[in-house]
N, C-alpha and C. Protein backbone atom coordinates (compact mmCIF):
# COMPACT_ATOMS: atom_id res chain seq x y z
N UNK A 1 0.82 -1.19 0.00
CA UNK A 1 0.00 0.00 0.00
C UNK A 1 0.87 1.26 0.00
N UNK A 2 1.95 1.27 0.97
CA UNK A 2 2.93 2.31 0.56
C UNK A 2 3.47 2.90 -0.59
N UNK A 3 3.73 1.96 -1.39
CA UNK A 3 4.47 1.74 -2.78
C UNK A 3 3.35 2.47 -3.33
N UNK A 4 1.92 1.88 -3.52
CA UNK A 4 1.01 2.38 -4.59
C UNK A 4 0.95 4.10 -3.88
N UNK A 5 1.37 4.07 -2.93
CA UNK A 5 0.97 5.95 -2.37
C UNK A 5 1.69 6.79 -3.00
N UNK A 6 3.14 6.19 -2.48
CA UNK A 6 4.68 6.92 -3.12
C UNK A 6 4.39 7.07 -4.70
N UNK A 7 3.86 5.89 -5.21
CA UNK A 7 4.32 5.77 -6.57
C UNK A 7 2.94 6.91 -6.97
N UNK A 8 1.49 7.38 -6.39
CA UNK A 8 0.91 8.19 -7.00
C UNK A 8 1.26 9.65 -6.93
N UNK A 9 2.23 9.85 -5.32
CA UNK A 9 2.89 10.53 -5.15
C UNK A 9 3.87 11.51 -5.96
N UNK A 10 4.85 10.15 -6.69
CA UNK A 10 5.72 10.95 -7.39
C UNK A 10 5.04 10.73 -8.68
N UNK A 11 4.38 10.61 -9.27
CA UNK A 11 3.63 10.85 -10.52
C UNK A 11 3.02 12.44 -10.59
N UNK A 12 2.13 12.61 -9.34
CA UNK A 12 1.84 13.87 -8.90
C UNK A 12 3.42 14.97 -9.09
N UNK A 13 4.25 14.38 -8.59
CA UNK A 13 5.36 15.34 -8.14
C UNK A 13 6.37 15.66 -9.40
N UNK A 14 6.25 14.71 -10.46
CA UNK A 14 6.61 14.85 -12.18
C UNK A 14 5.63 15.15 -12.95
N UNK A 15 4.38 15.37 -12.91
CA UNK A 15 3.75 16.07 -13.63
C UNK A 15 4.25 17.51 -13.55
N UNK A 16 4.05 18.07 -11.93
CA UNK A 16 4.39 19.23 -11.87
C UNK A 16 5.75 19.75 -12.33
N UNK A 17 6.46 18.70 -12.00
CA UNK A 17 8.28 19.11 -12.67
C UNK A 17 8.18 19.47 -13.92
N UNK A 18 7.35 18.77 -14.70
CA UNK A 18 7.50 18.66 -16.24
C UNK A 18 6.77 19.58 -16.60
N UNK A 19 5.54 19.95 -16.18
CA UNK A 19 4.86 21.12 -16.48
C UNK A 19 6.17 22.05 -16.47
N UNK A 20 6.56 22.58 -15.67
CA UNK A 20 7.99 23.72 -15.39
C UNK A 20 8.72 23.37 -16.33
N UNK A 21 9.39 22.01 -16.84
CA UNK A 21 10.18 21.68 -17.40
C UNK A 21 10.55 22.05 -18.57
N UNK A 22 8.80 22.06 -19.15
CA UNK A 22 8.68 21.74 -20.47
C UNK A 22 8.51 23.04 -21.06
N UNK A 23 8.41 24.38 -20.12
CA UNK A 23 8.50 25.58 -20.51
C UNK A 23 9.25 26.43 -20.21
N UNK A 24 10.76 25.77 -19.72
CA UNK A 24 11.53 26.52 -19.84
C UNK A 24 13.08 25.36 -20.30
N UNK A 25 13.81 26.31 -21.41
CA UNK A 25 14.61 24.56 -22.05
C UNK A 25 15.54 24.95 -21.01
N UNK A 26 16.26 24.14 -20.71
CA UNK A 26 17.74 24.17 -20.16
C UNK A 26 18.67 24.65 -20.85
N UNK A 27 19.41 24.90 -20.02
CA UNK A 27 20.99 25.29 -20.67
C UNK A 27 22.01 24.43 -21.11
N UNK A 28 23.04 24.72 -21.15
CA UNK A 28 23.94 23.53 -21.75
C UNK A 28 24.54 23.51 -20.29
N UNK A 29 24.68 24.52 -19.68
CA UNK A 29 25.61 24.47 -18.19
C UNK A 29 24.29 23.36 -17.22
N UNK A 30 23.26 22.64 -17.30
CA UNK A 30 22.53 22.05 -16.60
C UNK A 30 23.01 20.62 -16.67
N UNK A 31 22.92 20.11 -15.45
CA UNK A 31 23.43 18.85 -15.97
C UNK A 31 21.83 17.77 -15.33
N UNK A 32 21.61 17.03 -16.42
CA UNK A 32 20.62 16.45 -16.31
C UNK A 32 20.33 15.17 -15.27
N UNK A 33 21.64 14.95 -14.74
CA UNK A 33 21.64 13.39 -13.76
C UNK A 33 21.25 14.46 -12.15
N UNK A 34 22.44 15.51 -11.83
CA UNK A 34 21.38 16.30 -10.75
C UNK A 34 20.02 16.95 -10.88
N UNK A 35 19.33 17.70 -12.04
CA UNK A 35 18.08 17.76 -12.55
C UNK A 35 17.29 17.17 -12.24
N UNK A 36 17.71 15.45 -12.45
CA UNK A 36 16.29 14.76 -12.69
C UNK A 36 16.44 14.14 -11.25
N UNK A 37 18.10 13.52 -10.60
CA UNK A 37 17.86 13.02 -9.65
C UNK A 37 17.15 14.16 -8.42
N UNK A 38 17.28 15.52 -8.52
CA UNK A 38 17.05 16.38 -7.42
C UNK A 38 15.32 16.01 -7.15
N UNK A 39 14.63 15.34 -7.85
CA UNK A 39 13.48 15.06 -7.85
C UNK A 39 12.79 13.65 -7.43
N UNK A 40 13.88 13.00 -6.97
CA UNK A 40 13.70 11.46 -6.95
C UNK A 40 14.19 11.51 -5.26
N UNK A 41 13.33 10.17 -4.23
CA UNK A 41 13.30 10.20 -2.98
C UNK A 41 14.78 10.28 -2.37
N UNK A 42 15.86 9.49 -3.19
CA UNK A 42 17.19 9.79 -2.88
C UNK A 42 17.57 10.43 -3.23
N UNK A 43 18.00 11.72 -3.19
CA UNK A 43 19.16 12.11 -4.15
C UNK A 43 20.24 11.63 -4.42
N UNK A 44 20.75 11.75 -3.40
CA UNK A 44 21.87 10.89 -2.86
C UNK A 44 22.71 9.84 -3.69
N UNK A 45 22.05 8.78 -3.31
CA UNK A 45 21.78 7.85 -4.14
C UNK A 45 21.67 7.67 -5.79
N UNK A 46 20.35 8.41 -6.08
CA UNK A 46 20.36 8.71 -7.82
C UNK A 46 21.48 8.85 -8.03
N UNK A 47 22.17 9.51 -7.57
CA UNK A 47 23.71 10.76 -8.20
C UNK A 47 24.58 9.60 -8.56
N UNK A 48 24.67 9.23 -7.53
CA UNK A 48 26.19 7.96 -7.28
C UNK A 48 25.93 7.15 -8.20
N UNK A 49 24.84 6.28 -8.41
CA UNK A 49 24.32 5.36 -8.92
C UNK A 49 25.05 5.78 -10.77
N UNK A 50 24.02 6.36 -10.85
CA UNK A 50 24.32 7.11 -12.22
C UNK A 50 25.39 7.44 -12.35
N UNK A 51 26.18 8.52 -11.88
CA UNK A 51 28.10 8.56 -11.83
C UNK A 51 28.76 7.46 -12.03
N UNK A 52 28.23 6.47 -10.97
CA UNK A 52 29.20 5.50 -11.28
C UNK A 52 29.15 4.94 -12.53
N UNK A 53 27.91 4.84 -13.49
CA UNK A 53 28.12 3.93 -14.45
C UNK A 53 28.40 5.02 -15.95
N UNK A 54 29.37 4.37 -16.90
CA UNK A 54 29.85 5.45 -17.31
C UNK A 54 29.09 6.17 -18.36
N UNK A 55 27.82 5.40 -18.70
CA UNK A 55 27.00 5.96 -19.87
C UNK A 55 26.07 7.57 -18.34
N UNK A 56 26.88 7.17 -17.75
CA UNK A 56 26.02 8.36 -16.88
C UNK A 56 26.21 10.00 -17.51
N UNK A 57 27.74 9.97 -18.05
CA UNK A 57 28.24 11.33 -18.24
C UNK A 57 28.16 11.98 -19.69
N UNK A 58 27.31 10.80 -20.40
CA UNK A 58 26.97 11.16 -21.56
C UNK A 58 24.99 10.92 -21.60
N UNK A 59 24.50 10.77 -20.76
CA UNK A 59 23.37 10.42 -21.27
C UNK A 59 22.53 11.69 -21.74
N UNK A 60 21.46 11.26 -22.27
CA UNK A 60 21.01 12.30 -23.41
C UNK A 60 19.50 12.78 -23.38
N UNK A 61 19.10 11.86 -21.49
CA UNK A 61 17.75 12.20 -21.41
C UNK A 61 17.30 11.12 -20.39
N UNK A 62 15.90 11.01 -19.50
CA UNK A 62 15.18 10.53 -18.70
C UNK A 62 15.66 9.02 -19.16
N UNK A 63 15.06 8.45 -20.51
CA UNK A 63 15.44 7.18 -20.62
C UNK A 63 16.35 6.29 -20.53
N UNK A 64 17.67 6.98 -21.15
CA UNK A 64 19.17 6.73 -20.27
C UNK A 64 19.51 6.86 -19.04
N UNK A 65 18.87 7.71 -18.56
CA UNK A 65 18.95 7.80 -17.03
C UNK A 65 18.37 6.41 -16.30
N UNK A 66 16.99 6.43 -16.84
CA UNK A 66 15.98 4.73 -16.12
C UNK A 66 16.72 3.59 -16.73
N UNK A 67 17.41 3.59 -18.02
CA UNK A 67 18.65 2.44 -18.92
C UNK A 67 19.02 1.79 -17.09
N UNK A 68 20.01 3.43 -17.22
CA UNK A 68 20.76 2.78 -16.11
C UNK A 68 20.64 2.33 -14.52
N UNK A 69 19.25 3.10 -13.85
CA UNK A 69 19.04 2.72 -12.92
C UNK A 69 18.53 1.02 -13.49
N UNK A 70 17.85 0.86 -14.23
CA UNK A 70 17.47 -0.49 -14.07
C UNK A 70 18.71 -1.64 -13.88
N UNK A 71 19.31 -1.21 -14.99
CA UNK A 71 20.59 -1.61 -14.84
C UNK A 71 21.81 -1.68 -13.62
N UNK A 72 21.56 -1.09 -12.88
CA UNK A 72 21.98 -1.30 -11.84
C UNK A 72 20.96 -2.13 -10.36
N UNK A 73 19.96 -2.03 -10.73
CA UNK A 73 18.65 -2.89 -10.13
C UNK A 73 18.87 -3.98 -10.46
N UNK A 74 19.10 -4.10 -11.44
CA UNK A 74 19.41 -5.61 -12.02
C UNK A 74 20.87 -6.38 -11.31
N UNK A 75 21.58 -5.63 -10.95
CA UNK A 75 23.24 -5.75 -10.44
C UNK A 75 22.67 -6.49 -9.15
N UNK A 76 21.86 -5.18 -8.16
CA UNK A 76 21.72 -5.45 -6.86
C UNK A 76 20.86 -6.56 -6.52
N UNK A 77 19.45 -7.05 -7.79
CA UNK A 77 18.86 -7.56 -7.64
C UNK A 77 19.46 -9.03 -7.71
N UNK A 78 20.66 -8.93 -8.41
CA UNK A 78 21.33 -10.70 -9.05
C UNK A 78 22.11 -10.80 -7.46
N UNK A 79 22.50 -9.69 -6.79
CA UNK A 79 23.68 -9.74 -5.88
C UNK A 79 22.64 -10.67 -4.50
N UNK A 80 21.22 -9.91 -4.04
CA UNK A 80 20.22 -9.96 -3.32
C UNK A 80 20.43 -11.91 -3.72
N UNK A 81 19.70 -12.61 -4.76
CA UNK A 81 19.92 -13.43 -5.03
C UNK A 81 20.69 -14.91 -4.75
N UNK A 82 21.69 -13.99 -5.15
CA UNK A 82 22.91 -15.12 -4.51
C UNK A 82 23.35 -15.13 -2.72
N UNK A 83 22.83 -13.51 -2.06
CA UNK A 83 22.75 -13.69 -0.69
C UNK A 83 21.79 -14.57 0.03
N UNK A 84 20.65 -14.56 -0.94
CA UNK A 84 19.56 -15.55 0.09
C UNK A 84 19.67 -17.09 -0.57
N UNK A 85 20.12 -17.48 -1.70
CA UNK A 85 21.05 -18.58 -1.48
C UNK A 85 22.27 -19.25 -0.65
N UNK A 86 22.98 -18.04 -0.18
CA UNK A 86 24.04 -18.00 0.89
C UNK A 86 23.46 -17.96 2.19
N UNK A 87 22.38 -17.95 2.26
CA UNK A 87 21.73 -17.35 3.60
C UNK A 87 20.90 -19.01 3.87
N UNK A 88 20.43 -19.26 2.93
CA UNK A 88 19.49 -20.63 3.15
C UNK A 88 20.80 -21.70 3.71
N UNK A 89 22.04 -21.29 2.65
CA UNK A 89 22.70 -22.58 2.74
C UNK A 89 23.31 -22.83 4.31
N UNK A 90 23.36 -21.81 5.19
CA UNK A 90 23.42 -21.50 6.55
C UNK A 90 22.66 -22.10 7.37
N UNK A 91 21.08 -22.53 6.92
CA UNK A 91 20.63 -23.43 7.87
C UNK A 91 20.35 -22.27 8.86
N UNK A 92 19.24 -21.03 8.64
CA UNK A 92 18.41 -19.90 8.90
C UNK A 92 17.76 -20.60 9.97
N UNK A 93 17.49 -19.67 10.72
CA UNK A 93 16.14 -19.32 12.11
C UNK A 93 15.11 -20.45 11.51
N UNK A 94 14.79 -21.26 11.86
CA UNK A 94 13.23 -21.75 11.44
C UNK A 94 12.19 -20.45 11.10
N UNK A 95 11.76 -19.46 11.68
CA UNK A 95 11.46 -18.76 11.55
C UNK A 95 11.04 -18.37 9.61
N UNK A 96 12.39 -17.72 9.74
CA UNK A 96 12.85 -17.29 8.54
C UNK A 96 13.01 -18.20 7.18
N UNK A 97 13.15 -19.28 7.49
CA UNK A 97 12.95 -20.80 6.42
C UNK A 97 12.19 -20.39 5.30
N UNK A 98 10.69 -19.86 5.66
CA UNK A 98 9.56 -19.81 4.59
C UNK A 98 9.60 -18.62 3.83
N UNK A 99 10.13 -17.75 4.59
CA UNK A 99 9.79 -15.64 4.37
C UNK A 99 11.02 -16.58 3.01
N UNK A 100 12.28 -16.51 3.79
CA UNK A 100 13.52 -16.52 3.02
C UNK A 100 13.35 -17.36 1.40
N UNK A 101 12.41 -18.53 1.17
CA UNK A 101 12.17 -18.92 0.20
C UNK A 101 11.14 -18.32 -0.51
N UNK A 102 10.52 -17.56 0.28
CA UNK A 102 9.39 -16.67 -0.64
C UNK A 102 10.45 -15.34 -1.71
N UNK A 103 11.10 -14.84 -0.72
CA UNK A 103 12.11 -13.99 -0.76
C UNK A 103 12.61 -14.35 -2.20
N UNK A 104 13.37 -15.42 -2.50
CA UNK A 104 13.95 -16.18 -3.53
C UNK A 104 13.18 -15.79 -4.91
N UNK A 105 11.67 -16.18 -4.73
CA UNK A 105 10.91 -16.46 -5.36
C UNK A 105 10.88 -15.24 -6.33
N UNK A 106 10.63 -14.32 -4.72
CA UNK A 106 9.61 -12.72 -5.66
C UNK A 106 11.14 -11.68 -6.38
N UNK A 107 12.45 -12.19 -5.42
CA UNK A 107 13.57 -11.24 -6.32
C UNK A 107 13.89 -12.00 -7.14
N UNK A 108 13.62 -13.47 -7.59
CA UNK A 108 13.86 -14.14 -8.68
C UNK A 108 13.39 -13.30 -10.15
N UNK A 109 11.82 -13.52 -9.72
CA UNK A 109 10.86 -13.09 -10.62
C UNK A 109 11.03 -11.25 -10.82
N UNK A 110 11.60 -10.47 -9.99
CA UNK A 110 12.15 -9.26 -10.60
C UNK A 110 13.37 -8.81 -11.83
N UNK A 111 14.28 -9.97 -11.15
CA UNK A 111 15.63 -10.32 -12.09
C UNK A 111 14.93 -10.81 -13.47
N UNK A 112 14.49 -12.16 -13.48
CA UNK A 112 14.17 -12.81 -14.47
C UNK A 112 13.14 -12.05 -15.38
N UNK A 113 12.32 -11.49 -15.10
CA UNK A 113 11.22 -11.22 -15.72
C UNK A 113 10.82 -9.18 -15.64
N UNK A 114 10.66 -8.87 -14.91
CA UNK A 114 10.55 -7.45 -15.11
C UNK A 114 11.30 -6.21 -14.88
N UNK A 115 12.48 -6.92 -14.51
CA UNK A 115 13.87 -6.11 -14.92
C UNK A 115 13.84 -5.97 -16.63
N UNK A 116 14.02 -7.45 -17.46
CA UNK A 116 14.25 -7.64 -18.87
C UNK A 116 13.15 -7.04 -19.66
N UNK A 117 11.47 -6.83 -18.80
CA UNK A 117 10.87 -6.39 -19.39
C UNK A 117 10.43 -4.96 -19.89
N UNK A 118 11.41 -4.02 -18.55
CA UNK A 118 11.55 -2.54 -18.57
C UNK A 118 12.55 -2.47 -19.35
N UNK A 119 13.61 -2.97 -19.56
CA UNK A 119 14.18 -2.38 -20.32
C UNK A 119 13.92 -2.54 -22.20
N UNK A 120 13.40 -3.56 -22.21
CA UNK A 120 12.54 -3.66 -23.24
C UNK A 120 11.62 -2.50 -23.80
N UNK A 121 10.80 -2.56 -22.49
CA UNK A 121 9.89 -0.89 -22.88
C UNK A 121 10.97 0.41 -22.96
N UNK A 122 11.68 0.59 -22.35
CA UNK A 122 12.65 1.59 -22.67
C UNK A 122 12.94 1.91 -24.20
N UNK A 123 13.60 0.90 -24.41
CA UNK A 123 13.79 0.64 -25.84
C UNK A 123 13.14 0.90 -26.96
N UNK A 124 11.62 0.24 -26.37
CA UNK A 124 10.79 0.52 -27.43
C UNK A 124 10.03 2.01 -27.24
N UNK A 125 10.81 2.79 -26.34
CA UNK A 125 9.82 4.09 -26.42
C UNK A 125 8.80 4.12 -25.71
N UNK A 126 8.51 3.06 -24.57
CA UNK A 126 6.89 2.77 -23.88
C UNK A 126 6.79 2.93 -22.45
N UNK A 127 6.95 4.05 -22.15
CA UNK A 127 7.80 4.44 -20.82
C UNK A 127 6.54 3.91 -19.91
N UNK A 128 5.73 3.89 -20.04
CA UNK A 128 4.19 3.89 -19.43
C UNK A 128 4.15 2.25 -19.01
N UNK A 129 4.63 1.63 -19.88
CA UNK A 129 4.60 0.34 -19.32
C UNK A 129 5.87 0.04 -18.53
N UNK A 130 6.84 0.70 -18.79
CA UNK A 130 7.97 0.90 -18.02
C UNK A 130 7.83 1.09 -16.47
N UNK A 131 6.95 2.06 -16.65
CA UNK A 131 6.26 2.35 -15.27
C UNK A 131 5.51 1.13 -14.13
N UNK A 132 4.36 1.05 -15.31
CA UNK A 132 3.61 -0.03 -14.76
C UNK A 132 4.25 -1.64 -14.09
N UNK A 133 5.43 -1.70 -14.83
CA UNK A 133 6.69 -3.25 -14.87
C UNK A 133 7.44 -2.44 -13.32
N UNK A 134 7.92 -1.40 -13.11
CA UNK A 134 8.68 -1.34 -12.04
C UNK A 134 7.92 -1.01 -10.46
N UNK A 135 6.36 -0.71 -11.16
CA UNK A 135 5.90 -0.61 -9.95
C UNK A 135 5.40 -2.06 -9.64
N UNK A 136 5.24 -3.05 -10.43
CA UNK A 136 4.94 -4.15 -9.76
C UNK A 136 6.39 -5.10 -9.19
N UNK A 137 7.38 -4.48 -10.13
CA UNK A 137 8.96 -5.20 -9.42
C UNK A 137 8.86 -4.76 -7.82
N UNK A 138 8.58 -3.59 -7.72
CA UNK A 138 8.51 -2.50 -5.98
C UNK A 138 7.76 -3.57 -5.41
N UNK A 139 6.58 -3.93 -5.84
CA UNK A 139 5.25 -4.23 -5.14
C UNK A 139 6.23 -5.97 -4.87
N UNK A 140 6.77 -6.48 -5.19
CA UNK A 140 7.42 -7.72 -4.87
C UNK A 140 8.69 -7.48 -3.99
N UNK A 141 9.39 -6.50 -3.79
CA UNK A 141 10.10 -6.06 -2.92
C UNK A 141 9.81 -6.01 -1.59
N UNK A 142 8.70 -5.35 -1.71
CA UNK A 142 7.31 -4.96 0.03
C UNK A 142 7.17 -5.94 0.35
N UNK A 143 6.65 -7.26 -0.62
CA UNK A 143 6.22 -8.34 -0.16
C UNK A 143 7.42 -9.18 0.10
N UNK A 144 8.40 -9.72 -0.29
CA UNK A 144 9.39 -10.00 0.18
C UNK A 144 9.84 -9.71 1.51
N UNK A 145 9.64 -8.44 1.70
CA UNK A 145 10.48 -7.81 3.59
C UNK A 145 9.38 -8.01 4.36
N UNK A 146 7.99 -7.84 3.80
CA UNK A 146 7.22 -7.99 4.62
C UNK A 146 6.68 -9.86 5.41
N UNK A 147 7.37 -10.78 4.81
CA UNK A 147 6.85 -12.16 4.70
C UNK A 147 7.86 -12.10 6.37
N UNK A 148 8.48 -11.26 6.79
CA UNK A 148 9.08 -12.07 7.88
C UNK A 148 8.38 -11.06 9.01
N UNK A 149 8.76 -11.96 10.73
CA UNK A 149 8.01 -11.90 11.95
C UNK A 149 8.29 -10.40 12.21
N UNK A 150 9.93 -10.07 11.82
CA UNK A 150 9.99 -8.40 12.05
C UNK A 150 10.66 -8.45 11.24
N UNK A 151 10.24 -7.20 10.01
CA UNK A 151 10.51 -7.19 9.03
C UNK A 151 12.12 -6.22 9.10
N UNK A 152 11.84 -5.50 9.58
CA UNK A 152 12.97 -4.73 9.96
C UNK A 152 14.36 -5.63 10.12
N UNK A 153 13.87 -6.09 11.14
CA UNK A 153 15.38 -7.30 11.45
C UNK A 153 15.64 -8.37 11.05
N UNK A 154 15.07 -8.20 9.50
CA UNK A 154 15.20 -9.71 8.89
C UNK A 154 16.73 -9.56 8.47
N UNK A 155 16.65 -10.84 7.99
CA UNK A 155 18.41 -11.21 7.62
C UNK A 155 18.63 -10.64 6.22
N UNK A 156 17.80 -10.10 5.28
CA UNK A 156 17.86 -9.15 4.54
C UNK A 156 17.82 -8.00 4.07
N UNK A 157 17.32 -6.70 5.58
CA UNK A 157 16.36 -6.02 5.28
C UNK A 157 17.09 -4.55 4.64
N UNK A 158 18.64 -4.88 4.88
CA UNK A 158 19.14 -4.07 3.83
C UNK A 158 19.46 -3.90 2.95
N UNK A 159 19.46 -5.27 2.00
CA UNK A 159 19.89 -5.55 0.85
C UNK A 159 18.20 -5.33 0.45
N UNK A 160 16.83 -5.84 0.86
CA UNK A 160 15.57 -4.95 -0.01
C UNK A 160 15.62 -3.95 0.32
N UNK A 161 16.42 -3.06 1.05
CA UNK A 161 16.13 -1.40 1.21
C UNK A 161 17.02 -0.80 0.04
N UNK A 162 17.89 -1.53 0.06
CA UNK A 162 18.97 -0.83 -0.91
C UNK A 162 17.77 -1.04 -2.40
N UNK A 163 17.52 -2.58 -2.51
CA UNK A 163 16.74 -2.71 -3.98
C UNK A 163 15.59 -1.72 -4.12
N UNK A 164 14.66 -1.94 -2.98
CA UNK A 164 13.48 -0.86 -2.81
C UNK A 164 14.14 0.34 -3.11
N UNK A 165 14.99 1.08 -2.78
CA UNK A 165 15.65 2.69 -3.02
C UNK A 165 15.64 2.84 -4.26
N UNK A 166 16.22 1.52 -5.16
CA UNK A 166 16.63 1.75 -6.85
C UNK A 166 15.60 1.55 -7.29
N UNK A 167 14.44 1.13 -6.83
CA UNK A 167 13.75 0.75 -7.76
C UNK A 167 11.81 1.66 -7.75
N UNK A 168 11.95 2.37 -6.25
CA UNK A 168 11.61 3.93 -6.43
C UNK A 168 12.22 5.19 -7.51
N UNK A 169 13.74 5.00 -7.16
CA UNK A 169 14.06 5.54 -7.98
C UNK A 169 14.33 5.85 -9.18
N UNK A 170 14.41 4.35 -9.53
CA UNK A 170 13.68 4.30 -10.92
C UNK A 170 12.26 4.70 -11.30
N UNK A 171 11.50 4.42 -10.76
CA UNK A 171 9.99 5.05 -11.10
C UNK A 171 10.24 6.14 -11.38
N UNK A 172 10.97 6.99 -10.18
CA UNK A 172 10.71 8.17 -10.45
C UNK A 172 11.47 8.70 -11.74
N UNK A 173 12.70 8.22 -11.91
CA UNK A 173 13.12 8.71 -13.37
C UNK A 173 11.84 8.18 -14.80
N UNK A 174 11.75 7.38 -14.95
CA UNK A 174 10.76 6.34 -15.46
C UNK A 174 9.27 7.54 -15.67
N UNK A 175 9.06 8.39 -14.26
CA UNK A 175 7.82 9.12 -14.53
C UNK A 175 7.93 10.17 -15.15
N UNK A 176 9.63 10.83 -14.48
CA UNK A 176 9.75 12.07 -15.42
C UNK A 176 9.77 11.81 -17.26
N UNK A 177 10.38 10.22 -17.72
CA UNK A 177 10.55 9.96 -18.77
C UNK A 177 8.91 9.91 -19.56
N UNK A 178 7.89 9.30 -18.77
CA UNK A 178 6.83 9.22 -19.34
C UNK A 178 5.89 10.50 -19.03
N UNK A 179 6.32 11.65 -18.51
CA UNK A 179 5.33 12.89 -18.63
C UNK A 179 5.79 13.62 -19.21
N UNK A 180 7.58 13.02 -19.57
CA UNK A 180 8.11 14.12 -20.09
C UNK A 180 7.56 14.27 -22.04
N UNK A 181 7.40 12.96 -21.93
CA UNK A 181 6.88 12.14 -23.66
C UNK A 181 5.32 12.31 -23.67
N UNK A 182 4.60 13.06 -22.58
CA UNK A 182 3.33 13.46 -22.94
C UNK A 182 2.96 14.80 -23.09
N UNK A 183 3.82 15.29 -22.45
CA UNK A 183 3.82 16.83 -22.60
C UNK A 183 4.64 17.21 -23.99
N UNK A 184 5.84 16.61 -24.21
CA UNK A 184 6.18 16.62 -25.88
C UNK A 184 4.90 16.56 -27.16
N UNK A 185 4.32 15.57 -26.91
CA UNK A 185 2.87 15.04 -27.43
C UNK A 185 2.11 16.09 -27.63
N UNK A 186 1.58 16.41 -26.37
CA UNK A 186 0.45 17.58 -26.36
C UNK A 186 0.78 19.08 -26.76
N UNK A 187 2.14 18.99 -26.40
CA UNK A 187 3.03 19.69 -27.66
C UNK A 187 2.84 20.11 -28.88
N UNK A 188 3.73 18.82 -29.33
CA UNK A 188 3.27 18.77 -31.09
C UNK A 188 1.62 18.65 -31.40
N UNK A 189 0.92 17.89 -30.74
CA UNK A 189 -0.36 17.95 -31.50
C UNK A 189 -1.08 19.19 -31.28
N UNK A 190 -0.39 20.46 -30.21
CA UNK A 190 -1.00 21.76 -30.14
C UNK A 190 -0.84 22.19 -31.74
């Protein structure tokens, strides 16, 4: 339920960016990775993320920007992975036995399936489903941390905070990318 708040949240909070955005151009002195990240729940975070990878210092817009957060979602999400394989093979809390194989399940199915499928929509220009693919990757994240007795002190709960962070933050690049491609629209068809 959080996720669906945040995520109507920052939809609300990139419309309004883009409204501003879209009527006044930037400069060449603007640099678009602080721009877009100054708008996303981390900043912090966005910045680094993006810096670090090197298509960061050339990218050319919202969609390169979400390229690479996914792309790095995808890093943390394979890393998450192989920890709760490392974590089972430990012979876990009874407790934790069931959460931890659910766990498996739902960051499996982020890696495998709607990581490959956002970036797909990227590609094809379909930011909207882009959207729709990372808010249900989020929505398997929640459920993942949430399957244990305290979610907080599960044996994972920083490796889904770290994924949950990228993968807000992807939305939020992801929203500026898809309001930014509707307001272009309503644009041209003025």
């Amino acid at each position: 339920m959080f996720t669906k708040s945040l995520f109507l949240l920052l939809s609300i909070s990139f419309s309004i960016f883009h409204g501003t955005l879209a009527q006044s151009s930037p400069t060449p002195n603007e640099d678009l990775v602080e721009k877009t990240c100054k708008y996303t729940p981390s900043y912090d975070l966005c910045v680094s993320t993006i810096r670090a990878d090197p298509r960061g210092a050339s990218a050319q817009g919202p969609s390169a920007l979400a390229m690479i957060v996914n792309d790095a979602a995808l890093a943390k999400g394979n890393e998450t992975l192989n920890f709760i394989v490392d974590l089972q093979k430990q012979k876990p809390d009874p407790p934790s036995i069931k959460p931890l194989q659910n766990c498996l399940g739902l960051v499996n199915e982020v890696v495998a399936f709607y990581i490959p499928e956002i970036t797909i929509f990227l590609h094809n220009n379909t930011p909207k489903y882009a959207v729709f693919t990372a808010s249900k990757a989020t929505d398997n994240v929640n459920t993942c941390q949430l399957g244990f007795q305290d979610p907080s002190k599960s044996p994972i709960a920083d490796r889904t905070q770290i994924n949950q962070t990228l993968r807000t933050k992807g939305l939020a690049i992801l929203i500026a990318f898809l309001t930014l491609s509707v307001t272009k629209t309503v644009v041209f068809i003025m």
